[in-house]
PDB file of N, CA and C in Angstrom:
ATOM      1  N   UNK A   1      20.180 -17.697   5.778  1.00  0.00           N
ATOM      2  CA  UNK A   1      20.421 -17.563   7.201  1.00  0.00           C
ATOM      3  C   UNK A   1      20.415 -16.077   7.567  1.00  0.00           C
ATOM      4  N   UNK A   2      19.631 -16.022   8.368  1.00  0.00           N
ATOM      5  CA  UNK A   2      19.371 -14.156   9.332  1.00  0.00           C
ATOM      6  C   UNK A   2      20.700 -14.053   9.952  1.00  0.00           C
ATOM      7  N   UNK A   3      21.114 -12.720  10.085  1.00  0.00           N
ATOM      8  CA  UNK A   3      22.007 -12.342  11.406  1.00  0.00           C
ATOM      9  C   UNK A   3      21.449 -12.047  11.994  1.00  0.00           C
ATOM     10  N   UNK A   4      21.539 -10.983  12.820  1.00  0.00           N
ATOM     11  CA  UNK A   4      21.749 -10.844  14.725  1.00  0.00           C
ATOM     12  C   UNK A   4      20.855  -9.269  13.949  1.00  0.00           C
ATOM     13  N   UNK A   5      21.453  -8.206  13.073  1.00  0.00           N
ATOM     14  CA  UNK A   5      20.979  -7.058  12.024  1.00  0.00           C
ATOM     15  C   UNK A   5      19.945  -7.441  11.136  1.00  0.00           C
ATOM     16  N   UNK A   6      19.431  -8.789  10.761  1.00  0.00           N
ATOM     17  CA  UNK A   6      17.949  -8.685  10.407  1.00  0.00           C
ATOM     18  C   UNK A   6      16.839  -8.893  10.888  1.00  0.00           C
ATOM     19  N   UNK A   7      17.484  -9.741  12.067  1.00  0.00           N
ATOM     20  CA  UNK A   7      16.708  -9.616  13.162  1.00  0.00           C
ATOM     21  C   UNK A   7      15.909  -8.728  13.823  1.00  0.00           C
ATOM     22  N   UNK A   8      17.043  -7.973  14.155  1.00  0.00           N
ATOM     23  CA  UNK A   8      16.886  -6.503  15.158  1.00  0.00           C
ATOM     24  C   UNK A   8      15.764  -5.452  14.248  1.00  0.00           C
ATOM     25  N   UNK A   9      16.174  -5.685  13.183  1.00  0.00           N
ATOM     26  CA  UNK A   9      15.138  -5.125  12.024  1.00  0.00           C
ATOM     27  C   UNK A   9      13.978  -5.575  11.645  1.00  0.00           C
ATOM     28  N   UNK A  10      13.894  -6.894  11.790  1.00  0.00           N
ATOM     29  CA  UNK A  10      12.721  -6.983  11.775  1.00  0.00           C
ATOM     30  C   UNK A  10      11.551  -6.755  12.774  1.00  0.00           C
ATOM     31  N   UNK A  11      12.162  -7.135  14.452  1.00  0.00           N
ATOM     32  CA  UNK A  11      11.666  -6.638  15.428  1.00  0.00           C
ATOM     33  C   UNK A  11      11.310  -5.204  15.610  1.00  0.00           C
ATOM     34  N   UNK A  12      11.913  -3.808  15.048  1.00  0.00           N
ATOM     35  CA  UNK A  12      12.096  -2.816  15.192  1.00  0.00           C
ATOM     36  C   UNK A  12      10.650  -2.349  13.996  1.00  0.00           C
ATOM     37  N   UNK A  13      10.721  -3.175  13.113  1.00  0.00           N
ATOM     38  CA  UNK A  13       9.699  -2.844  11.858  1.00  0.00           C
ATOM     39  C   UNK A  13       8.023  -3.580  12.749  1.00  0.00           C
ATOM     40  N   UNK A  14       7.994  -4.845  13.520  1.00  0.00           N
ATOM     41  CA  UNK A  14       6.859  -5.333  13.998  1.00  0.00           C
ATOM     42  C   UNK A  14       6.724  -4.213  15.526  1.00  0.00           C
ATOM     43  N   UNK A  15       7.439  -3.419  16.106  1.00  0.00           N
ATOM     44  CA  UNK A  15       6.921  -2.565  16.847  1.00  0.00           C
ATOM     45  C   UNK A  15       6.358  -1.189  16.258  1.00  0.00           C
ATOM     46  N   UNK A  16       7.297  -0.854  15.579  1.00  0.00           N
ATOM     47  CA  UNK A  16       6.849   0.553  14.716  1.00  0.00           C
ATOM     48  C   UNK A  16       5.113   0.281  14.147  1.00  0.00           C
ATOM     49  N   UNK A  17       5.251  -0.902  13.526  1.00  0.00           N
ATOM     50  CA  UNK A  17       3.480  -1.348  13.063  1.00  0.00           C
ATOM     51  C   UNK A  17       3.262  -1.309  14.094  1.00  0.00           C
ATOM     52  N   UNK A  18       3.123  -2.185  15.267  1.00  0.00           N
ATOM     53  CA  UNK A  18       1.729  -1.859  16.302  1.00  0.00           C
ATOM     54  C   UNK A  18       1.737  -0.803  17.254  1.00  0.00           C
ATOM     55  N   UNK A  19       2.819  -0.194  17.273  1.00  0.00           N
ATOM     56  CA  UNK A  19       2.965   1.690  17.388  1.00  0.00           C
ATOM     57  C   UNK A  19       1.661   1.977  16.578  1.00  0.00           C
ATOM     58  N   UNK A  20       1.841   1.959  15.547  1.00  0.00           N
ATOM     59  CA  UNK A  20       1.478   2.913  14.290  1.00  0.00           C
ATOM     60  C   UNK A  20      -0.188   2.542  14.464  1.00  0.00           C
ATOM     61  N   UNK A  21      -0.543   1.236  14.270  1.00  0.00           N
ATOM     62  CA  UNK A  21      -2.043   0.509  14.779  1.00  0.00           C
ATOM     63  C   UNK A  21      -2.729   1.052  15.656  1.00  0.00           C
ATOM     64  N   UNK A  22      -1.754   1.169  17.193  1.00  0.00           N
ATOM     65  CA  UNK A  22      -2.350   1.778  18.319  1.00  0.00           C
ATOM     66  C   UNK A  22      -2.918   3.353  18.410  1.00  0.00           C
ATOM     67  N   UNK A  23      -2.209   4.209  17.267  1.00  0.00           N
ATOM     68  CA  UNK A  23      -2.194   5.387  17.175  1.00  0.00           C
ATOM     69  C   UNK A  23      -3.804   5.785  16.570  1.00  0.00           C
ATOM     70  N   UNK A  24      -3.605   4.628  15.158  1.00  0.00           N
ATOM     71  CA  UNK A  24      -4.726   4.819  14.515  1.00  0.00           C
ATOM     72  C   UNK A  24      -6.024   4.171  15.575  1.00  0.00           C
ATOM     73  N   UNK A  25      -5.640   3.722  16.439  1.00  0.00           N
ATOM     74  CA  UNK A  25      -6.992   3.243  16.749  1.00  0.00           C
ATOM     75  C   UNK A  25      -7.760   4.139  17.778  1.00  0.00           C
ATOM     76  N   UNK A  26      -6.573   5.296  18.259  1.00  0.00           N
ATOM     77  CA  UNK A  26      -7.034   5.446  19.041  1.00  0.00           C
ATOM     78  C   UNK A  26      -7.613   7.272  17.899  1.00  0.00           C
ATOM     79  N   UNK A  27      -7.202   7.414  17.284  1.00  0.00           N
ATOM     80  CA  UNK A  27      -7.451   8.572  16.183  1.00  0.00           C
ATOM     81  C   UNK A  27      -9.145   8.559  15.818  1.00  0.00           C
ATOM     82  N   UNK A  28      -9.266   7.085  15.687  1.00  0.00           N
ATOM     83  CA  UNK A  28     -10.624   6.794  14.971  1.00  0.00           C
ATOM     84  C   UNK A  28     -11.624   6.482  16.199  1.00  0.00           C
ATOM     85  N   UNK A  29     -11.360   6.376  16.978  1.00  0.00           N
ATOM     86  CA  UNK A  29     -12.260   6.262  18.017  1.00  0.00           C
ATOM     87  C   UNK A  29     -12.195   7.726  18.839  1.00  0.00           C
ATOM     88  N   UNK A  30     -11.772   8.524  18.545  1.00  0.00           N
ATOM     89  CA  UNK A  30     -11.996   9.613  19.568  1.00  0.00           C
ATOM     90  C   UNK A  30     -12.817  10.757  18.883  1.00  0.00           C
ATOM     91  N   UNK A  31     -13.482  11.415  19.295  1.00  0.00           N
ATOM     92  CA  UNK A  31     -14.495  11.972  18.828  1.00  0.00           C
ATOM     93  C   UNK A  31     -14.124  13.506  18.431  1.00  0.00           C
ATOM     94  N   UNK A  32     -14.550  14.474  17.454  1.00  0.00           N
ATOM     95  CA  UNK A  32     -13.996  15.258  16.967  1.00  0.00           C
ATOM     96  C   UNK A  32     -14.505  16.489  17.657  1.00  0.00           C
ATOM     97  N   UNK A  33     -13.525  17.699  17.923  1.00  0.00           N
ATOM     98  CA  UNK A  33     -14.190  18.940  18.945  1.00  0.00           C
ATOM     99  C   UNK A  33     -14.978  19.344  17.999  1.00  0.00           C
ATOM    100  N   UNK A  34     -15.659  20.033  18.522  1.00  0.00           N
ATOM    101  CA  UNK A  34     -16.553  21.444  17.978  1.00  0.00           C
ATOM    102  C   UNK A  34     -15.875  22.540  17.142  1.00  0.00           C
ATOM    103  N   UNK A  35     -14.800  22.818  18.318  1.00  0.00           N
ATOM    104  CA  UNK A  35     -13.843  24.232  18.100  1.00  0.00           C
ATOM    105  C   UNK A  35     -12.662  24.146  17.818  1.00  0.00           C
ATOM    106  N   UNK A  36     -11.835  24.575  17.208  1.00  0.00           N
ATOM    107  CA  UNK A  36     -10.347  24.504  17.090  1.00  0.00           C
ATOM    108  C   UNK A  36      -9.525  24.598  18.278  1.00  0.00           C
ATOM    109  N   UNK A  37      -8.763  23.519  18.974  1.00  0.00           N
ATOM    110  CA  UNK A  37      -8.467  23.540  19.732  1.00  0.00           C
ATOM    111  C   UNK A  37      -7.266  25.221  19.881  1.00  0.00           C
ATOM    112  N   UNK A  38      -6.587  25.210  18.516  1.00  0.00           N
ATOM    113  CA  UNK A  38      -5.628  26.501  18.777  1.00  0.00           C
ATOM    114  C   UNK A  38      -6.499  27.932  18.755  1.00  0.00           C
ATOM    115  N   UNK A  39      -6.996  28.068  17.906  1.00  0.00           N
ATOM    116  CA  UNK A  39      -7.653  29.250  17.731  1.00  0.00           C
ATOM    117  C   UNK A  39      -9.261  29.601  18.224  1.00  0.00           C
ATOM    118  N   UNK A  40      -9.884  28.608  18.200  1.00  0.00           N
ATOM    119  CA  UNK A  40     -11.083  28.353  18.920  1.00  0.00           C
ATOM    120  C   UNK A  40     -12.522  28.523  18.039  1.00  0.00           C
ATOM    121  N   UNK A  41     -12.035  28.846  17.266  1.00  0.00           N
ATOM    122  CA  UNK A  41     -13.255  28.673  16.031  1.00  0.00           C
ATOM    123  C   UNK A  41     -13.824  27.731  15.333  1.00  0.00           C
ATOM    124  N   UNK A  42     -15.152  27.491  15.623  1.00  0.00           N
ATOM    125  CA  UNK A  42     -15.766  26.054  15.283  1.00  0.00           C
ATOM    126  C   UNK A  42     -15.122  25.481  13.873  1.00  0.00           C
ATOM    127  N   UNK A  43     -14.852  24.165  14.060  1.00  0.00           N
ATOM    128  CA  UNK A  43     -14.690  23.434  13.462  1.00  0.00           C
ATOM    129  C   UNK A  43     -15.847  23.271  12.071  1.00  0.00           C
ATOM    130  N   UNK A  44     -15.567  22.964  10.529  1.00  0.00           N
ATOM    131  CA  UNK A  44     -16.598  22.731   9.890  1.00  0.00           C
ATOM    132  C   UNK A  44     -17.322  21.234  10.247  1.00  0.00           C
ATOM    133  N   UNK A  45     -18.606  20.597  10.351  1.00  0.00           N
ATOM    134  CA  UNK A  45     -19.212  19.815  10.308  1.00  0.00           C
ATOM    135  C   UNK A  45     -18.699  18.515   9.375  1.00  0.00           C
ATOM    136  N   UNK A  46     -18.231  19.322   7.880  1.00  0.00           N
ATOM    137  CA  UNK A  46     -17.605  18.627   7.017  1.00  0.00           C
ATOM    138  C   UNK A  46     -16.398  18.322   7.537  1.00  0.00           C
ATOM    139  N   UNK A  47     -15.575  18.651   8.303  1.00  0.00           N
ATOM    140  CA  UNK A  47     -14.313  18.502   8.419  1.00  0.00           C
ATOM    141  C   UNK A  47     -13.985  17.341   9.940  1.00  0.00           C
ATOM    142  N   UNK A  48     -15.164  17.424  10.528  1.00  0.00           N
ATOM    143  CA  UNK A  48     -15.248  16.410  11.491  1.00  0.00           C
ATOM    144  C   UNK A  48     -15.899  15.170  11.306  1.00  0.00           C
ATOM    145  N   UNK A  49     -16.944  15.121  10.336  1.00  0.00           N
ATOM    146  CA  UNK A  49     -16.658  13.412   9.481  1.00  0.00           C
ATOM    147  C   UNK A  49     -16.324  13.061   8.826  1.00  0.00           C
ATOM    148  N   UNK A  50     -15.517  13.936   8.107  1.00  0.00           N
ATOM    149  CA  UNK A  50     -14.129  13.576   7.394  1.00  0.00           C
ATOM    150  C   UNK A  50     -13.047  12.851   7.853  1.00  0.00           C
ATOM    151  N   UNK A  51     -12.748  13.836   9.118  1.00  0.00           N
ATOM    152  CA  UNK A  51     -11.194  13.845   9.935  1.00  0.00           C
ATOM    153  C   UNK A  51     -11.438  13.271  11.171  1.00  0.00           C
ATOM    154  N   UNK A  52     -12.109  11.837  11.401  1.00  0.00           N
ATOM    155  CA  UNK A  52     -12.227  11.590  12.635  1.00  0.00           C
ATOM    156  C   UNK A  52     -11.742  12.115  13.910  1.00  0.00           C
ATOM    157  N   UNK A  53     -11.923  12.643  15.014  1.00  0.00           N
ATOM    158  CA  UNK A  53     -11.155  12.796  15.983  1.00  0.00           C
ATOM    159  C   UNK A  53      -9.804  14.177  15.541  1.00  0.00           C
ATOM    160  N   UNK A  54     -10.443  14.934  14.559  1.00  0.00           N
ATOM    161  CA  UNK A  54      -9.737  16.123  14.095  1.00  0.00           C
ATOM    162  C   UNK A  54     -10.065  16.849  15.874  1.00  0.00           C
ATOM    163  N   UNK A  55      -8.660  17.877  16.017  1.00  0.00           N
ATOM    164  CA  UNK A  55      -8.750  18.784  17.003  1.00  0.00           C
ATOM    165  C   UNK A  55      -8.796  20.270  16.663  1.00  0.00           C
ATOM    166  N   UNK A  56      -8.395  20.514  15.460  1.00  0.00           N
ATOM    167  CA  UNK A  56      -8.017  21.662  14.966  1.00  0.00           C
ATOM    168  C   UNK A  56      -9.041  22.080  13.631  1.00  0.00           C
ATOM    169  N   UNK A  57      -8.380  23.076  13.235  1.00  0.00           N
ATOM    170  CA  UNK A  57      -9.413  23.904  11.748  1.00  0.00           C
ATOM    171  C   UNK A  57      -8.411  23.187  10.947  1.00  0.00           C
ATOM    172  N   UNK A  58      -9.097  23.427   9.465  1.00  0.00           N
ATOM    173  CA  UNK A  58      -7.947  23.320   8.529  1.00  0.00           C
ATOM    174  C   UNK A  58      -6.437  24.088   8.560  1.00  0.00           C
ATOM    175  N   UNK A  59      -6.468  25.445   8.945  1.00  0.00           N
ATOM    176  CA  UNK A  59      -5.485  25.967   8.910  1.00  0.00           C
ATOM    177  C   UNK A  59      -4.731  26.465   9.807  1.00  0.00           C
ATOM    178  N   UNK A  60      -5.099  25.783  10.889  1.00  0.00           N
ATOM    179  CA  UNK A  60      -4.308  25.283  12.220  1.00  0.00           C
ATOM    180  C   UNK A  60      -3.781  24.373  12.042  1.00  0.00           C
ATOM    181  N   UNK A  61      -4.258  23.360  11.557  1.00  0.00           N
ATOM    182  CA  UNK A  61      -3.686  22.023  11.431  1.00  0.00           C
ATOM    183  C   UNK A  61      -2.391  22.298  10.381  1.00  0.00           C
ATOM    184  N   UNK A  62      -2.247  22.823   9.210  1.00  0.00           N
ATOM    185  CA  UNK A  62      -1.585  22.994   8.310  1.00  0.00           C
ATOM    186  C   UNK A  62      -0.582  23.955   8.936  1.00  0.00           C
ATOM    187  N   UNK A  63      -0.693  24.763   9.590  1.00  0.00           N
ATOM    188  CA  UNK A  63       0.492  25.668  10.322  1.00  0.00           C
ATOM    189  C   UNK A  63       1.025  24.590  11.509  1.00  0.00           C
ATOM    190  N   UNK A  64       0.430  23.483  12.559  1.00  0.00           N
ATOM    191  CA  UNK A  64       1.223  22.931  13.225  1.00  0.00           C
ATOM    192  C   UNK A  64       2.216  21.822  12.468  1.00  0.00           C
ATOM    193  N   UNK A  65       1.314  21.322  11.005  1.00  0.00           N
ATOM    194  CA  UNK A  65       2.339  19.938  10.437  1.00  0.00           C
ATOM    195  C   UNK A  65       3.211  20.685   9.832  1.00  0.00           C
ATOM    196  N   UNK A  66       3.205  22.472   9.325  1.00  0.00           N
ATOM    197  CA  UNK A  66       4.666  23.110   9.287  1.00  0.00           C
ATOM    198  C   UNK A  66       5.598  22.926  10.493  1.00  0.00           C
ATOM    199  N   UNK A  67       5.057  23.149  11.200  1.00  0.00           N
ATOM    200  CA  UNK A  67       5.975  23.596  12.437  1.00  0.00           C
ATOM    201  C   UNK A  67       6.486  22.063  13.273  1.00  0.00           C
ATOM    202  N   UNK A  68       5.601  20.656  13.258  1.00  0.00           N
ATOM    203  CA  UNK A  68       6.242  19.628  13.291  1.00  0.00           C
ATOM    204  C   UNK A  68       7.585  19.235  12.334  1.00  0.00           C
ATOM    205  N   UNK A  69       7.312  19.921  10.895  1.00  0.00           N
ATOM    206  CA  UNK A  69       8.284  19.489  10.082  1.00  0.00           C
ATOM    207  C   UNK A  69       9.221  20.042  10.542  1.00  0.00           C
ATOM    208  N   UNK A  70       9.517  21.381  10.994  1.00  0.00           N
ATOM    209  CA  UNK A  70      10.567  22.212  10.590  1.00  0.00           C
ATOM    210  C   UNK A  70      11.654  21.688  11.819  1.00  0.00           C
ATOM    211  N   UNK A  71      10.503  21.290  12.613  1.00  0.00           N
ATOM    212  CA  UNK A  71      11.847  21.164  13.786  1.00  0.00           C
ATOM    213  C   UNK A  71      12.139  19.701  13.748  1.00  0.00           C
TER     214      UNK A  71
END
């Protein structure tokens, strides 16, 4: 028998997935810049059919997922 707390958990776990679904879908369908959006320097060729829908360089990207972490 569920409580009222595995419930709520399980509901909380089936939104987080189609959160998480919606994110990716919209990641893979959007098309990748040219230029780094921060710094503005073209993007590699390799790095945009790699990184679907990448906005950034490699090392833009790696200085903002610092700076997401930290805070």
């Amino acid at each position: 028998m569920t409580d009222f707390y595995d419930r709520a958990q399980a509901l909380e776990q089936l939104q987080r997935d189609a959160a998480l679904a919606r994110q990716l879908a919209n990641i893979t369908h959007r098309a990748s810049l040219s230029h780094c959006e921060d710094c503005a320097e073209p993007i590699p060729d390799a790095r945009q059919r790699i990184v679907a829908g990448c906005s950034r360089c490699v090392q833009c990207q790696q200085e903002f997922e610092r700076y997401e972490q930290a805070r």
